[in-house]
Protein backbone atom coordinates (compact mmCIF):
# COMPACT_ATOMS: atom_id res chain seq x y z
CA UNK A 1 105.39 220.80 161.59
CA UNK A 2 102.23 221.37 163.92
CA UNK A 3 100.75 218.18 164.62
CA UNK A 4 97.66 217.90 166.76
CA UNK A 5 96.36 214.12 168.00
CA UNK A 6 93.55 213.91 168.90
CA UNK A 7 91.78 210.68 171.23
CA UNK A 8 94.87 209.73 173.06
CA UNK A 9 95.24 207.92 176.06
CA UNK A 10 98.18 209.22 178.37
CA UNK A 11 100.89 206.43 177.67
CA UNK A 12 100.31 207.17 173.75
CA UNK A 13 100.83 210.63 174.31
CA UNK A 14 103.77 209.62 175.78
CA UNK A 15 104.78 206.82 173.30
CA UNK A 16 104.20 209.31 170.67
CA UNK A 17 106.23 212.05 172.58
CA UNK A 18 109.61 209.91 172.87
CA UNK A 19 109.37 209.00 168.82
CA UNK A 20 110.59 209.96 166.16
CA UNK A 21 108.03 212.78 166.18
CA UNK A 22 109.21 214.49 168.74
CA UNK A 23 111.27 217.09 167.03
CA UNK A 24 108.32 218.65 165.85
CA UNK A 25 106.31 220.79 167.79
CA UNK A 26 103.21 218.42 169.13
CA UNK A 27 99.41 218.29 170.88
CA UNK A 28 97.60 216.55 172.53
CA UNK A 29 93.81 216.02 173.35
CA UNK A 30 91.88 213.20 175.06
CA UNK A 31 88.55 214.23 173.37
CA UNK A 32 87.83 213.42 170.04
CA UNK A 33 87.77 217.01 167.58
CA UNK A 34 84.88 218.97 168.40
CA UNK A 35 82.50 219.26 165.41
CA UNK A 36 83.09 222.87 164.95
CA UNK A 37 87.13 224.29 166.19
CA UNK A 38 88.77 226.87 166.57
CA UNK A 39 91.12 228.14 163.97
CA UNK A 40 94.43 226.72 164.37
CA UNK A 41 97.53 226.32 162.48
CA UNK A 42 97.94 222.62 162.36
CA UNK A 43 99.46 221.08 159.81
CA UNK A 44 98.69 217.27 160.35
CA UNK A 45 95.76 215.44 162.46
CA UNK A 46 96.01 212.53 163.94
CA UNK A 47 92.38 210.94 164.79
CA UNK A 48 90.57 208.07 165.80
CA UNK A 49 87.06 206.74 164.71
CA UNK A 50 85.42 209.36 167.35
CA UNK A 51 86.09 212.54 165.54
CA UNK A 52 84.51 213.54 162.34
CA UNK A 53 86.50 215.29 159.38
CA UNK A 54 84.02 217.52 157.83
CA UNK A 55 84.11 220.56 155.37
CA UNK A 56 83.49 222.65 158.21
CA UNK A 57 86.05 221.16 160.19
CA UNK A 58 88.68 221.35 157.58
CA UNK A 59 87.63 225.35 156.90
CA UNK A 60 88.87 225.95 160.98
CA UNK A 61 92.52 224.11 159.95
CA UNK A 62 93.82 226.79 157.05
CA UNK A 63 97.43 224.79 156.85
CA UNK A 64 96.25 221.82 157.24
CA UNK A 65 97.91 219.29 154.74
CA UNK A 66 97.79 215.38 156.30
CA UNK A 67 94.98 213.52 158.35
CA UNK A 68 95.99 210.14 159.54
CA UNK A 69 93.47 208.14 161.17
CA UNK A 70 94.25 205.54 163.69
CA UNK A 71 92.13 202.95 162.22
CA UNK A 72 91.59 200.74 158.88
CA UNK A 73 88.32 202.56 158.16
CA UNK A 74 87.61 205.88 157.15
CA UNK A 75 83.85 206.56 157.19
CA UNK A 76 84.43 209.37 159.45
CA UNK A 77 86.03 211.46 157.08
CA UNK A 78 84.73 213.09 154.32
CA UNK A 79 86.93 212.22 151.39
CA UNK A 80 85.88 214.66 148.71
CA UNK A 81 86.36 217.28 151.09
CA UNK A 82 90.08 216.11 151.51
CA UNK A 83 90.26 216.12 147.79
CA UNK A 84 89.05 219.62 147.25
CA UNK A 85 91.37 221.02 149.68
CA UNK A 86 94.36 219.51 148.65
CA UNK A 87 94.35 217.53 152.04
CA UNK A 88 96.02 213.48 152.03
CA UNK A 89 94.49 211.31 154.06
CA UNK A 90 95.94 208.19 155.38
CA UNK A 91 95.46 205.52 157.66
CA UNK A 92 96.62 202.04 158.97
CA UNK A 93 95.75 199.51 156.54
CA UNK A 94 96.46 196.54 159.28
CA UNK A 95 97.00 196.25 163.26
CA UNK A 96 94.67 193.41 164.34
CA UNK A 97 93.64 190.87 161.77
CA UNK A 98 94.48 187.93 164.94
CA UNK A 99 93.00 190.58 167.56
CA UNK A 100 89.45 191.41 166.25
CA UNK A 101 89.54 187.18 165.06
CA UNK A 102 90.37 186.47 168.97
CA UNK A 103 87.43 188.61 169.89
CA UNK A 104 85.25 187.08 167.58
CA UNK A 105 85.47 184.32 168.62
CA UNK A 106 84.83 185.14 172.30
CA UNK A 107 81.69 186.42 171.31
CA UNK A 108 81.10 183.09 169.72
CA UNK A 109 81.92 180.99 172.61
CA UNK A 110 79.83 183.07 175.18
CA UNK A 111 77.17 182.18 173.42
CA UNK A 112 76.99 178.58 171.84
CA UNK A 113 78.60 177.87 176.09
CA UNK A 114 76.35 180.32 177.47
CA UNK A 115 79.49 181.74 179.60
CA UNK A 116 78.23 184.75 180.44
CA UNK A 117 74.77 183.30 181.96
CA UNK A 118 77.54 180.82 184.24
CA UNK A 119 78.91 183.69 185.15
CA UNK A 120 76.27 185.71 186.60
CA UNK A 121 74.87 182.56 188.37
CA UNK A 122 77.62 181.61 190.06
CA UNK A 123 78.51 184.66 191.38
CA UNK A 124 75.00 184.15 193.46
CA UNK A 125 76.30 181.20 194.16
CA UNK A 126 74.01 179.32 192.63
CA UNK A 127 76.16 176.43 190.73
CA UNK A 128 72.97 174.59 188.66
CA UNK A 129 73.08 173.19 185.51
CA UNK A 130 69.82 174.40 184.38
CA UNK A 131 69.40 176.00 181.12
CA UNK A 132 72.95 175.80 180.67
CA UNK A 133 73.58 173.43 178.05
CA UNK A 134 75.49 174.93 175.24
CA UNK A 135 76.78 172.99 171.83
CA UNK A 136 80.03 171.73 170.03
CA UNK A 137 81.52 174.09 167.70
CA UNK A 138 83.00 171.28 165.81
CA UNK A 139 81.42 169.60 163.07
CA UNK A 140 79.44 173.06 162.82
CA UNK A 141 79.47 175.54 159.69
CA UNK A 142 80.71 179.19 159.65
CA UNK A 143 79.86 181.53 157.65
CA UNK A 144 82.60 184.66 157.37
CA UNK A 145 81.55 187.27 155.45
CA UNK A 146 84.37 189.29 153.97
CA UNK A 147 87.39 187.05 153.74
CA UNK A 148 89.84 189.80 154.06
CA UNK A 149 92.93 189.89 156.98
CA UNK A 150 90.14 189.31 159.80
CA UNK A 151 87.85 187.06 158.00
CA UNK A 152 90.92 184.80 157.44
CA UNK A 153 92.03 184.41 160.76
CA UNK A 154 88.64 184.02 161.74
CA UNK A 155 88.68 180.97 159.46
CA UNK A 156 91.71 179.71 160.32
CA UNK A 157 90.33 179.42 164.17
CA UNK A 158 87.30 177.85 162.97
CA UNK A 159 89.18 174.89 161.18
CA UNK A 160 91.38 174.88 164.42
CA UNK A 161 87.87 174.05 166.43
CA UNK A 162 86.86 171.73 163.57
CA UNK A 163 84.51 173.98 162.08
CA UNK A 164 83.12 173.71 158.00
CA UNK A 165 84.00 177.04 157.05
CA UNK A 166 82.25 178.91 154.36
CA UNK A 167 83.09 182.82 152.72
CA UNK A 168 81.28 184.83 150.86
CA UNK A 169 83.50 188.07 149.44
CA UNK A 170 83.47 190.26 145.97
CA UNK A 171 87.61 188.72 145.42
CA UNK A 172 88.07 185.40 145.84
CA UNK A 173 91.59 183.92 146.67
CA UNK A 174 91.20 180.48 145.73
CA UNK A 175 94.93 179.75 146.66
CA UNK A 176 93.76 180.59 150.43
CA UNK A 177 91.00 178.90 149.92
CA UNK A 178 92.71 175.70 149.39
CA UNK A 179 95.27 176.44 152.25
CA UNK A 180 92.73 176.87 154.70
CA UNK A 181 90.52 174.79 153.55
CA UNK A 182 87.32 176.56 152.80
CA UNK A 183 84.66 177.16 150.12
CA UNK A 184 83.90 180.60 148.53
CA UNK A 185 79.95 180.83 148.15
CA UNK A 186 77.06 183.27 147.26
CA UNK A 187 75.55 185.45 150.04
CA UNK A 188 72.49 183.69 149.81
CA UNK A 189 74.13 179.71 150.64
CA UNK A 190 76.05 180.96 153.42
CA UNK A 191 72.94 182.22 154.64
CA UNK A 192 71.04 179.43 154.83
CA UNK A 193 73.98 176.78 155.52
CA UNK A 194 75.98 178.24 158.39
CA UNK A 195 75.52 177.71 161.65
CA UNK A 196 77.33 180.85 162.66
CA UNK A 197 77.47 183.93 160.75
CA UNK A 198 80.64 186.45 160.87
CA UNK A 199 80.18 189.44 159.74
CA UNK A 200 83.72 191.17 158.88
CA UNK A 201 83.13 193.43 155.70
CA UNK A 202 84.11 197.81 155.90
CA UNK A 203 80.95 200.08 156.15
CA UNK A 204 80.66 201.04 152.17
CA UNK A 205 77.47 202.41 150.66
CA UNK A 206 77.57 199.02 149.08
CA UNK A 207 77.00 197.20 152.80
CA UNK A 208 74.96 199.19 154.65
CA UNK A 209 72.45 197.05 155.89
CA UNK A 210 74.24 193.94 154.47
CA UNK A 211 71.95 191.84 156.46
CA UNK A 212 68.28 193.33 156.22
CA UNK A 213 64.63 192.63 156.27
CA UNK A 214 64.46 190.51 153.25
CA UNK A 215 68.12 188.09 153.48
CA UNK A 216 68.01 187.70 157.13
CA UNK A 217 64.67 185.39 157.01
CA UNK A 218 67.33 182.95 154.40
CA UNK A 219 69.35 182.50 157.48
CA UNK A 220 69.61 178.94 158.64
CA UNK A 221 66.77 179.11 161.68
CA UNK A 222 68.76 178.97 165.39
CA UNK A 223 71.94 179.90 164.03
CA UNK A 224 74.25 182.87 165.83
CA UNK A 225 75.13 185.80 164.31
CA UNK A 226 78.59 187.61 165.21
CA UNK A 227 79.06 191.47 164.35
CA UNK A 228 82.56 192.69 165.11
CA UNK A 229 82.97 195.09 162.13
CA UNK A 230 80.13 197.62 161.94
CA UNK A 231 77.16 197.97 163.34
CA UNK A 232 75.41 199.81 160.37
CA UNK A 233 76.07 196.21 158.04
CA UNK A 234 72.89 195.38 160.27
CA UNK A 235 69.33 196.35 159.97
CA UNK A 236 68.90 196.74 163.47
CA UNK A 237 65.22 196.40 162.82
CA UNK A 238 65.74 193.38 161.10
CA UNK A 239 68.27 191.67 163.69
CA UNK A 240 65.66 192.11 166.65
CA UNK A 241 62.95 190.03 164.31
CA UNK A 242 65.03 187.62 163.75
CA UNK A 243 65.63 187.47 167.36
CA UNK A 244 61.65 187.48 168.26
CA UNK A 245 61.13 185.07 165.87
CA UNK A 246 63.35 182.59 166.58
CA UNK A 247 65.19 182.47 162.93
CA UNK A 248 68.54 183.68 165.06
CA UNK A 249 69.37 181.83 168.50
CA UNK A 250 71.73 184.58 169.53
CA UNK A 251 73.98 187.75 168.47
CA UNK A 252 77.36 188.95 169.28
CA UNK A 253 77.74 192.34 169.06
CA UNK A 254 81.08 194.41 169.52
CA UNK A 255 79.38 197.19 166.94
CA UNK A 256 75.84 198.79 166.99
CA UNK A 257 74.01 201.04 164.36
CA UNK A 258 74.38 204.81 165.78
CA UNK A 259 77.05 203.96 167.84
CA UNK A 260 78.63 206.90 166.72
CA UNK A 261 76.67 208.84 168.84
CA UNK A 262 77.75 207.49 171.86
CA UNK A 263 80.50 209.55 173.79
CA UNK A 264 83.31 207.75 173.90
CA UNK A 265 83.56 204.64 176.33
CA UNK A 266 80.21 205.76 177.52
CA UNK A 267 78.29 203.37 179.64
CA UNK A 268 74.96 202.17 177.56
CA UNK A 269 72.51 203.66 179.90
CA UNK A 270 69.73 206.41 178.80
CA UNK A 271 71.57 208.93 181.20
CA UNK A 272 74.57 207.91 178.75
CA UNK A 273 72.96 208.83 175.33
CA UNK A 274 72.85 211.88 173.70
CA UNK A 275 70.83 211.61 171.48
CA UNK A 276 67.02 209.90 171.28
CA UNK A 277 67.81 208.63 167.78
CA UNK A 278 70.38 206.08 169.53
CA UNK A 279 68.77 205.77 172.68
CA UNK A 280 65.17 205.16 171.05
CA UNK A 281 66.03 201.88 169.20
CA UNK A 282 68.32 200.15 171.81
CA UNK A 283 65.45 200.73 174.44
CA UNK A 284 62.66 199.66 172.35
CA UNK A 285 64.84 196.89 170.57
CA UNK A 286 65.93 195.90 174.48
CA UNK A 287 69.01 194.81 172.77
CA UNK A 288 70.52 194.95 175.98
CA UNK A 289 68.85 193.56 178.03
CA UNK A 290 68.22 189.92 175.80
CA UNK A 291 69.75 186.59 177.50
CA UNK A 292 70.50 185.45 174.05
CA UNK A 293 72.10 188.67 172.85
CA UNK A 294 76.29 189.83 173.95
CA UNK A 295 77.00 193.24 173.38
CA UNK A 296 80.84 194.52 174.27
CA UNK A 297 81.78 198.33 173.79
CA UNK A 298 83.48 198.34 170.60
CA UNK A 299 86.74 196.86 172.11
CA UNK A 300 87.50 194.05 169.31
CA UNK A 301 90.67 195.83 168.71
CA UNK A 302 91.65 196.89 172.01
CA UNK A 303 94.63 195.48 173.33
CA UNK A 304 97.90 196.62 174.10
CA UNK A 305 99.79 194.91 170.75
CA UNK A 306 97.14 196.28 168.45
CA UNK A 307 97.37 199.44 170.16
CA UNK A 308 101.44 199.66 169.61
CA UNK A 309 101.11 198.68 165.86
CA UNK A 310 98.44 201.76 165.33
CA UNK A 311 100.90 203.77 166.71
CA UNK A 312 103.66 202.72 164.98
CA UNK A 313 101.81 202.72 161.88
CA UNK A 314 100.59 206.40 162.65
CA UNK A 315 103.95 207.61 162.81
CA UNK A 316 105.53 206.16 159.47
CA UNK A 317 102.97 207.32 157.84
CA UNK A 318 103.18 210.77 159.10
CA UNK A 319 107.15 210.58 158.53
CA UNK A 320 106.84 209.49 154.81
CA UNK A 321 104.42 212.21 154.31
CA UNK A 322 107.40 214.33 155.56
CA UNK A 323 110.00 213.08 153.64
CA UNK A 324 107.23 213.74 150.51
CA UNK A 325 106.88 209.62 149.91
CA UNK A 326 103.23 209.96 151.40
CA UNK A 327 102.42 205.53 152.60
CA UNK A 328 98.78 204.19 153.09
CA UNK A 329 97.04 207.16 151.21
CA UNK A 330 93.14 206.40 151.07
CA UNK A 331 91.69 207.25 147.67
CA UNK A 332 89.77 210.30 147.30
CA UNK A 333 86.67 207.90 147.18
CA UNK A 334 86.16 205.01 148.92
CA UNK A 335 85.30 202.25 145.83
CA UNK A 336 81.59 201.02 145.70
CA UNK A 337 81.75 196.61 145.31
CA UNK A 338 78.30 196.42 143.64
CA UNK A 339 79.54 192.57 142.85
CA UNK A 340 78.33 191.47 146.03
CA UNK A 341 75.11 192.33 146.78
CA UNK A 342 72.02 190.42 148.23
CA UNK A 343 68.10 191.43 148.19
CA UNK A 344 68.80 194.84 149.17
CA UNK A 345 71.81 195.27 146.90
CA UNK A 346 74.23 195.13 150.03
CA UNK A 347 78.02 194.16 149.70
CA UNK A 348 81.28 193.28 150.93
CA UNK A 349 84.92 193.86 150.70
CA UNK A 350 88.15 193.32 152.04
CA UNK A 351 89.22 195.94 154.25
CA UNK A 352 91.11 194.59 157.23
CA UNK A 353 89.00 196.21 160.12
CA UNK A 354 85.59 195.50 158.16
CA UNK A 355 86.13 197.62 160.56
CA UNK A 356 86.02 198.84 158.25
CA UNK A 357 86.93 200.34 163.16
CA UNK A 358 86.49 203.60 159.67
CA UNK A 359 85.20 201.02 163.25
CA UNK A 360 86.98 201.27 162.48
CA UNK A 361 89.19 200.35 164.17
């Protein structure tokens, strides 16, 4: 079979070349799939959250019988179009539940220890304590939203710093609940109870804008809120209120709304953007340039073990699709979870990348 990947690095080109893949014939591209190819003869594509499977696109690929994403989520694809066209897609249901947790929690510390403001301080050489006082995370409440394979290890790091640990997703699993020691509760209680909010729930018609104009004045006033899933569960709007007004102390962001519009691993500067809708918010917002706000490139997933289990992930499922026992097929439509909803009739679910990286990751 032709198989084209697209959004590889050079030692996954190579990983990929010395599998089991390698007796069929293979390509390679560093650049996510241009919005409008050439015609080509492919038979499977391999993507990442970068390129965007369209109707168009999939008119240019005539042969064209398998996509397999590298990530959990799959917002970048157009599913019906798949459908029509006879076209499975699959993609890798788990790689990082402990890595995007580990990450998470980074965020968290940077801000409740104000690491990043030590940081840039001392390397003036200027070694004051002023303004520097941060706070115990135990004894503190956190709030995970979407209690899936992330949100649990987020939890179970929590309880490991002490934390009172509240979730809030559409399917409960009360025997991990016991385990681990935490309480499932409405959107609306873990708003206004937790200290730190943790946002890991996929990017579903249901949760866009999960936290918006109306919920995000329920929050508990001064707490943090952590966003390592997608940056469209946010009203960005909304978020930089809260952050005028006081009702948040601080965000951690590994995700922003539009931040598919960014070229990939592009430096957030206006020379950067390509586009004024992304560029106009963040520089009006000045997301970044707040003390109280973190924002890292999308790189909750990114480390070399995560990476390895994509990859290995990628290529059973492209082998079962060969031997005709197709593995990790996404439905033709991605459910709605209308059961958990708040003002705005956002929800939540379970996918492990929330990230649903389809930020997916």
């Amino acid at each position: 079979m032709k198989i084209a990947f697209y959004e590889v690095e050079d030692w996954e080109r190579d990983y990929l070349a010395a599998s089991g893949l390698r007796v069929h014939q293979l390509a390679f591209a560093a650049g996510p799939l241009p919005p409008e190819p050439a015609p080509d003869d492919v038979e499977v594509l391999s993507i990442f959250i970068r390129s965007r499977i369209t109707a168009s696109v999939l008119a240019a690929f005539r042969r064209l019988q398998l996509v397999v994403t590298r990530s959990t989520g799959y917002d970048h694809i157009d599913l019906e179009a798949c459908r029509a066209r006879g076209v499975v897609v699959c993609n890798v249901p788990g790689y990082g539940g402990n890595t995007v947790a580990e990450h998470t929690f980074g965020l968290i510390l940077m801000l409740s220890r104000k690491i990043h403001h030590a940081y840039l301080r001392t390397r003036q050489l200027d070694f004051s304590l002023a303004s520097l006082r941060g706070f115990d995370l135990k004894g503190k409440t956190l709030g995970v939203i979407g209690a899936g394979a992330i949100g649990l290890h987020v939890i179970r790091i929590g309880k490991g710093f002490g934390m009172e640990v509240l979730a809030h997703d559409p399917r409960e699993q009360p025997l991990m609940a016991e385990v681990l020691g935490f309480r499932y509760v409405s959107l609306l209680e873990l708003l206004r109870s937790s200290d730190i909010i943790s946002l890991h729930a996929p990017l579903l018609p249901s949760t866009r804008h999960l936290i918006n104009p109306e919920n995000i004045r329920d929050i508990k006033r001064g707490a943090l809120l952590i966003n390592t899933a997608r940056g469209a569960l946010v009203d960005t709007s909304a978020l930089v209120t809260a952050l005028d007004e006081g009702i948040l102390a601080g965000a951690g962001l590994d995700v922003l709304e539009g931040e598919e519009l960014l070229g990939k691993e592009a430096p957030l500067a206006p020379c950067a953007i390509t586009s004024q809708e992304v560029w106009t918010p963040l520089h009006n917002y000045r997301l970044l340039h707040r003390e109280n706000v973190v924002i890292t490139p999308h790189m909750a997933w990114y480390t070399g073990e995560a990476q390895r289990r994509i990859l290995d992930t990628t290529i059973a499922n492209i082998e079962a699709f060969v031997r005709g026992t197709p593995q990790n097929v996404v439905p033709a439509a991605a459910p709605v979870r209308a059961e958990l909803v708040g003002p705005a009739g956002a929800g939540s679910g379970q996918a492990e990348d929330g990230e649903g990286e389809g930020s997916g990751r």
